[in-house]
N, C-alpha and C. Protein backbone atom coordinates (compact mmCIF):
# COMPACT_ATOMS: atom_id res chain seq x y z
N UNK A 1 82.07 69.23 78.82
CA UNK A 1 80.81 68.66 78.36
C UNK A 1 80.13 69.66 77.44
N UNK A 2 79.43 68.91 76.36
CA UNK A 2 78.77 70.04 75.72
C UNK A 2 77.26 69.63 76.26
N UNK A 3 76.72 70.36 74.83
CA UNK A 3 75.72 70.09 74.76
C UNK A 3 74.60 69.29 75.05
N UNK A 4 73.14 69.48 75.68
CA UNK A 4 72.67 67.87 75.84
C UNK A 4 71.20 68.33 74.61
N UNK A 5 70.81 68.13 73.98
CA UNK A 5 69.66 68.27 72.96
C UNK A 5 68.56 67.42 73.19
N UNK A 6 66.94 67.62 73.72
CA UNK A 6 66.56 67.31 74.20
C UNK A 6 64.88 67.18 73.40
N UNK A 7 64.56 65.99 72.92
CA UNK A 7 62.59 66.65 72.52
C UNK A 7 62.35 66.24 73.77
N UNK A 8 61.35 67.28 73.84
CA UNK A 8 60.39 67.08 75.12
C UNK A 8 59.05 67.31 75.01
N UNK A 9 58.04 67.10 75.35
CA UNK A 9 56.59 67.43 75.38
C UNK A 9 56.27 68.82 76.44
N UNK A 10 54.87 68.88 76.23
CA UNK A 10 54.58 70.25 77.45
C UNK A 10 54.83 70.15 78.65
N UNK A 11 54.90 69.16 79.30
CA UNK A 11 55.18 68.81 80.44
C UNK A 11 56.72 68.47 80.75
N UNK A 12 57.50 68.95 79.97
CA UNK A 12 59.48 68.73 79.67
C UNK A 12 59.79 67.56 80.43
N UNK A 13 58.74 66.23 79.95
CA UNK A 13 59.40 64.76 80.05
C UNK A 13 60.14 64.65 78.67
N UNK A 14 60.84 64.02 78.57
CA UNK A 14 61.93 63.96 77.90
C UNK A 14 61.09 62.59 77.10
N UNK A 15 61.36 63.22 75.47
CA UNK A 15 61.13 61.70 74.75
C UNK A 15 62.17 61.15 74.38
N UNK A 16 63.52 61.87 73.55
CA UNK A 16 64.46 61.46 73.00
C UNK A 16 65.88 62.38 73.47
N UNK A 17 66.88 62.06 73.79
CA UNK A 17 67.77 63.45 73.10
C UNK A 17 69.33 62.83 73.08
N UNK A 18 69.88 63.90 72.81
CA UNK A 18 71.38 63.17 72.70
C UNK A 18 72.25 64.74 72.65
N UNK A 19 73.42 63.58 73.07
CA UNK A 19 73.98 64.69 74.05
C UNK A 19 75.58 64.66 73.01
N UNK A 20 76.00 66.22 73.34
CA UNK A 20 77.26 66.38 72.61
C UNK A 20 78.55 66.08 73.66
N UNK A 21 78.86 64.79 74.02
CA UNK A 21 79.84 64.91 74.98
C UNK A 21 81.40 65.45 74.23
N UNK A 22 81.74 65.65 72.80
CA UNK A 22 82.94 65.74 72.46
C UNK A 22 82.82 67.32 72.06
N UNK A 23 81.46 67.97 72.94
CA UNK A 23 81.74 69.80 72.40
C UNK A 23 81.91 69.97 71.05
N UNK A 24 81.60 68.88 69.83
CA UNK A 24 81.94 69.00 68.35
C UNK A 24 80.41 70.24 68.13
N UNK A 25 80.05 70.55 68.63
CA UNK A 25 79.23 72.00 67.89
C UNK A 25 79.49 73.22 67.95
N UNK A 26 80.17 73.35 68.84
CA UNK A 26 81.16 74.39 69.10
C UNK A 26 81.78 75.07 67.38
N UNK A 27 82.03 73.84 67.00
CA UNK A 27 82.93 73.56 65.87
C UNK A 27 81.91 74.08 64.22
N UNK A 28 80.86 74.05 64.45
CA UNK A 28 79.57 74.24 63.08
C UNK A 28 78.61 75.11 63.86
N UNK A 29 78.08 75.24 65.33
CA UNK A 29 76.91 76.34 65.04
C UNK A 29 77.76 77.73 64.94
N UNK A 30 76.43 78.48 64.13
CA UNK A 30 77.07 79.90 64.12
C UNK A 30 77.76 80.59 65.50
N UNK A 31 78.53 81.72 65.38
CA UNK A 31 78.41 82.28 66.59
C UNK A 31 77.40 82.99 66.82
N UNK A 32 76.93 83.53 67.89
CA UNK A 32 76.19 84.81 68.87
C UNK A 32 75.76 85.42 68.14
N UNK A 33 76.96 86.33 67.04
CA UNK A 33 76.83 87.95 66.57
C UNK A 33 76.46 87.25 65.45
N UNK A 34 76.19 86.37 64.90
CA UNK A 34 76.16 85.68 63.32
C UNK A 34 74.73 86.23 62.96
N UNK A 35 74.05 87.02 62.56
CA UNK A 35 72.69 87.41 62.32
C UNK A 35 72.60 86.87 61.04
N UNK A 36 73.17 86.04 60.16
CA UNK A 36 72.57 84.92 58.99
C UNK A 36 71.77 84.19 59.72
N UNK A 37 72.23 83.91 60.53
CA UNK A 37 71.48 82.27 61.67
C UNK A 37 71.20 82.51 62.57
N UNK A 38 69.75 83.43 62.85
CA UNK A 38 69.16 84.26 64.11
C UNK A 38 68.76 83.08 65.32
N UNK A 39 68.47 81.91 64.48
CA UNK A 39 67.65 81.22 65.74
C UNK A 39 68.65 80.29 65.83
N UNK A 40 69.70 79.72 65.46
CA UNK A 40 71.11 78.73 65.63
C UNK A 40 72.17 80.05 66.54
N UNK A 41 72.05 81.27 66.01
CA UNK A 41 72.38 82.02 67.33
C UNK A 41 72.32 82.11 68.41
N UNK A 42 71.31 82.12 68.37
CA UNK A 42 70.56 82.29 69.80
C UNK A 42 70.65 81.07 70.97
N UNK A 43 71.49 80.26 70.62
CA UNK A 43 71.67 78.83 71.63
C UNK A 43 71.90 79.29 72.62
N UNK A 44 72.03 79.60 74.12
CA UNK A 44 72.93 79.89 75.02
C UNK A 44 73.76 78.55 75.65
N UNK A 45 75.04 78.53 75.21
CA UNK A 45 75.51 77.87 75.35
C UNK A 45 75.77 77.15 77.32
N UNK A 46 75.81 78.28 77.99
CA UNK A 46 76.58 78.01 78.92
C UNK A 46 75.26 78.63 80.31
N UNK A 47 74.73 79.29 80.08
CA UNK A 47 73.53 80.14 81.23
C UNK A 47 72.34 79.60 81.42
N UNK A 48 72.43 78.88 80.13
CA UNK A 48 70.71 78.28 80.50
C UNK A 48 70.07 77.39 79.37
N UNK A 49 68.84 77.13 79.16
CA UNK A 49 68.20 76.40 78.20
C UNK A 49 67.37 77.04 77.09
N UNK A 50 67.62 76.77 75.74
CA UNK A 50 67.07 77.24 74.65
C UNK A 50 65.76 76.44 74.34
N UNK A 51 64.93 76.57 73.97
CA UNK A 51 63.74 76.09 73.60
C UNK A 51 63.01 76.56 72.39
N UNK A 52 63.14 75.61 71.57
CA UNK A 52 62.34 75.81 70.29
C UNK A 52 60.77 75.43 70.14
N UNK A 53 60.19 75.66 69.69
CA UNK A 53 58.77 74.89 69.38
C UNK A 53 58.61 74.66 68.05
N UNK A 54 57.06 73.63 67.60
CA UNK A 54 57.17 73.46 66.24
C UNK A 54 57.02 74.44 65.20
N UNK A 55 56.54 75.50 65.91
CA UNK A 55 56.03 76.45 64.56
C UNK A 55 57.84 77.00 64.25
N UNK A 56 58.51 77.13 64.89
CA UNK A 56 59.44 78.02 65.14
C UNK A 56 60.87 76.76 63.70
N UNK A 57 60.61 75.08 64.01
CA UNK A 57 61.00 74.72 63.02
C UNK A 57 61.05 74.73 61.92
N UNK A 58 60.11 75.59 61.17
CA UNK A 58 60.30 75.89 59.86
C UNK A 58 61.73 76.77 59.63
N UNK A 59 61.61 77.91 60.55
CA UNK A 59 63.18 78.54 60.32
C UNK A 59 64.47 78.26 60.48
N UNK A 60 64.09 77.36 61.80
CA UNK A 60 65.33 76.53 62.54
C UNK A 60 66.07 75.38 61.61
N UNK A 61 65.36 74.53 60.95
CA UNK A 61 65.41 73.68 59.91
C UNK A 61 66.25 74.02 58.58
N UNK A 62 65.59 75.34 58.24
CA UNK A 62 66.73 75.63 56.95
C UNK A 62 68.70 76.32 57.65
N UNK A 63 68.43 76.88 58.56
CA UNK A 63 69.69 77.09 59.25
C UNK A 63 70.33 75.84 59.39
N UNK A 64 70.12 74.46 60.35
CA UNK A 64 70.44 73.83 60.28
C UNK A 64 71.37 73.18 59.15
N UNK A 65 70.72 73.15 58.10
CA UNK A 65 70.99 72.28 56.61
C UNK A 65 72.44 73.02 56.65
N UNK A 66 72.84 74.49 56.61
CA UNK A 66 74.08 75.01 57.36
C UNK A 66 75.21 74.34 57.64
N UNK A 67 74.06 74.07 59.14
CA UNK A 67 75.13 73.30 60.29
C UNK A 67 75.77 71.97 59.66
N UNK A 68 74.46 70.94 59.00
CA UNK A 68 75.01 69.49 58.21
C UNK A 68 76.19 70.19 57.43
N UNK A 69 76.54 71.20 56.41
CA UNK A 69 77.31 71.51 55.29
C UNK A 69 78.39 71.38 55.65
N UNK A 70 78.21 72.18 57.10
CA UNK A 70 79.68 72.80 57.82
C UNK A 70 80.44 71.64 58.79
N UNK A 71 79.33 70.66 58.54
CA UNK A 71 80.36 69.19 59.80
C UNK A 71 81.26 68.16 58.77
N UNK A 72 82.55 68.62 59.06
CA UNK A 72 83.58 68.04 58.47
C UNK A 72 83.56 66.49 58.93
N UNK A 73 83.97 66.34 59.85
CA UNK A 73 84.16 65.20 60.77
C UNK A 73 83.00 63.62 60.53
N UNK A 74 83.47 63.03 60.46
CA UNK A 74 82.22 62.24 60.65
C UNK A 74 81.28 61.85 62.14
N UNK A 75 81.86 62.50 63.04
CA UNK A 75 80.76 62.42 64.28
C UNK A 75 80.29 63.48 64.28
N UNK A 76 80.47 64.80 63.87
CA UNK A 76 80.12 66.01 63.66
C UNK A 76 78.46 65.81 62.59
N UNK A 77 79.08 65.18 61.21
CA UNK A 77 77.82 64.35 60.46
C UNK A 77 77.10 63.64 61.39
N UNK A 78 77.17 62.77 62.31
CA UNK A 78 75.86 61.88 62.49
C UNK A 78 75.30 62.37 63.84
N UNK A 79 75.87 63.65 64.51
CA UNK A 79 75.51 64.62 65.97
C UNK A 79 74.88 65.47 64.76
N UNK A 80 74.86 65.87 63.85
CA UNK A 80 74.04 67.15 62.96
C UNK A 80 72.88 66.03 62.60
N UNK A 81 73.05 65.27 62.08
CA UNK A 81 72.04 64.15 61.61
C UNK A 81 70.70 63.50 62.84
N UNK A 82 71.48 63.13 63.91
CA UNK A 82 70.77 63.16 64.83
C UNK A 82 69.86 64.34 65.15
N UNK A 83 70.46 65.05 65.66
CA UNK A 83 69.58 66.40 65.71
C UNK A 83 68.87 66.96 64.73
N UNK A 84 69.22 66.20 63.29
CA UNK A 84 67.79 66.94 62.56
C UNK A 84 66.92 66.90 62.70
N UNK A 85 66.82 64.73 63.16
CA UNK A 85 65.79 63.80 63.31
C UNK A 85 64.81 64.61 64.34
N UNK A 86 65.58 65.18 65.34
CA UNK A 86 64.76 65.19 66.67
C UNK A 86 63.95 66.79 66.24
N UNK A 87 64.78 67.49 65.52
CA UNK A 87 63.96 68.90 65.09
C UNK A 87 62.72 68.66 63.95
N UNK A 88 62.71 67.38 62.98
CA UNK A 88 61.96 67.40 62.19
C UNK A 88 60.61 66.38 63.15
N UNK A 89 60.84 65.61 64.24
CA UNK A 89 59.54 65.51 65.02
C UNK A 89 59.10 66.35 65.77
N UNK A 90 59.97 67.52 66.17
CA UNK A 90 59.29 68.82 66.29
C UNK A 90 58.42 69.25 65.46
N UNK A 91 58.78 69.54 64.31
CA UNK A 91 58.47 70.59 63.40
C UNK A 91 56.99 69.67 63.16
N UNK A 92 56.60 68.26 63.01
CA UNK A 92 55.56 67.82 62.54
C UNK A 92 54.57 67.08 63.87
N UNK A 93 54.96 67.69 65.10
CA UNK A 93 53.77 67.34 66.08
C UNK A 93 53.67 68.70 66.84
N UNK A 94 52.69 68.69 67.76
CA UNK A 94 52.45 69.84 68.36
C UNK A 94 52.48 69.53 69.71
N UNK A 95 52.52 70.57 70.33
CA UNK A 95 52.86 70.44 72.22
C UNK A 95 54.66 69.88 72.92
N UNK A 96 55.51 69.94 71.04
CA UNK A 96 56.75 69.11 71.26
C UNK A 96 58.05 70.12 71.50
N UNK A 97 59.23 70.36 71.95
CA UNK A 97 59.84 71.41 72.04
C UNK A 97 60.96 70.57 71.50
N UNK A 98 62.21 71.38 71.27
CA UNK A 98 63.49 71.08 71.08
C UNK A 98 64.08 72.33 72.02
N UNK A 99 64.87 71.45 72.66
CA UNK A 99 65.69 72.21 74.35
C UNK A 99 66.69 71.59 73.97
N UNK A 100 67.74 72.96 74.18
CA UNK A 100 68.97 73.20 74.04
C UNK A 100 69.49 73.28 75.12
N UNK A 101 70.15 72.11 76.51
CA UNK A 101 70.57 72.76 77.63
C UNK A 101 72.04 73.41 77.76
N UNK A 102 72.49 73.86 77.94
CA UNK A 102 73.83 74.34 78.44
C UNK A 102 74.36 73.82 79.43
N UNK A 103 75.91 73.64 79.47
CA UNK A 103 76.08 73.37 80.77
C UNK A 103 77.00 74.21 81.57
């Protein structure tokens, strides 16, 4: 199982998210040591949950565009696509997170 990608509000009810069941990110985010892509680094894949906020989407956002370049596949395209959606209603409300769980 991969990934589950999650917006959530302050209270981490869940508004939207979608989940990577085919591990295709594995495949486009940077790795760990990748210091081009400090905050697409920083996912923890497997220990715990990443959490972005909106101010923090301005940086997260241009990394991303990255991630779209680098998805060959066409479910790879519409799992990068999805997840933009859910980072760009981050980036334009407040009190909203983007959670990265691990499993």
């Amino acid at each position: 199982m991969g990934l589950c990608i999650e917006l959530t509000d302050e209270s981490w009810v869940v508004l939207d998210f979608v989940t990577d069941e085919g591990n295709l990110l594995h495949r486009v985010l940077p790795r760990q040591d990748d210091d081009s892509s400090p905050m697409l680094a920083s996912i923890d894949w497997y220990g715990g949950d990443t959490v972005f906020n909106s101010f923090q989407m301005k940086r997260f956002l241009p990394e991303w565009e990255h991630v779209i370049r680098r998805a060959a596949s066409d479910e790879e395209q519409v799992l990068a696509a999805r997840i933009k959606k859910l980072a760009e209603h981050c980036r334009d409300e407040v009190h909203i997170y983007l959670k990265f769980v691990g499993d």
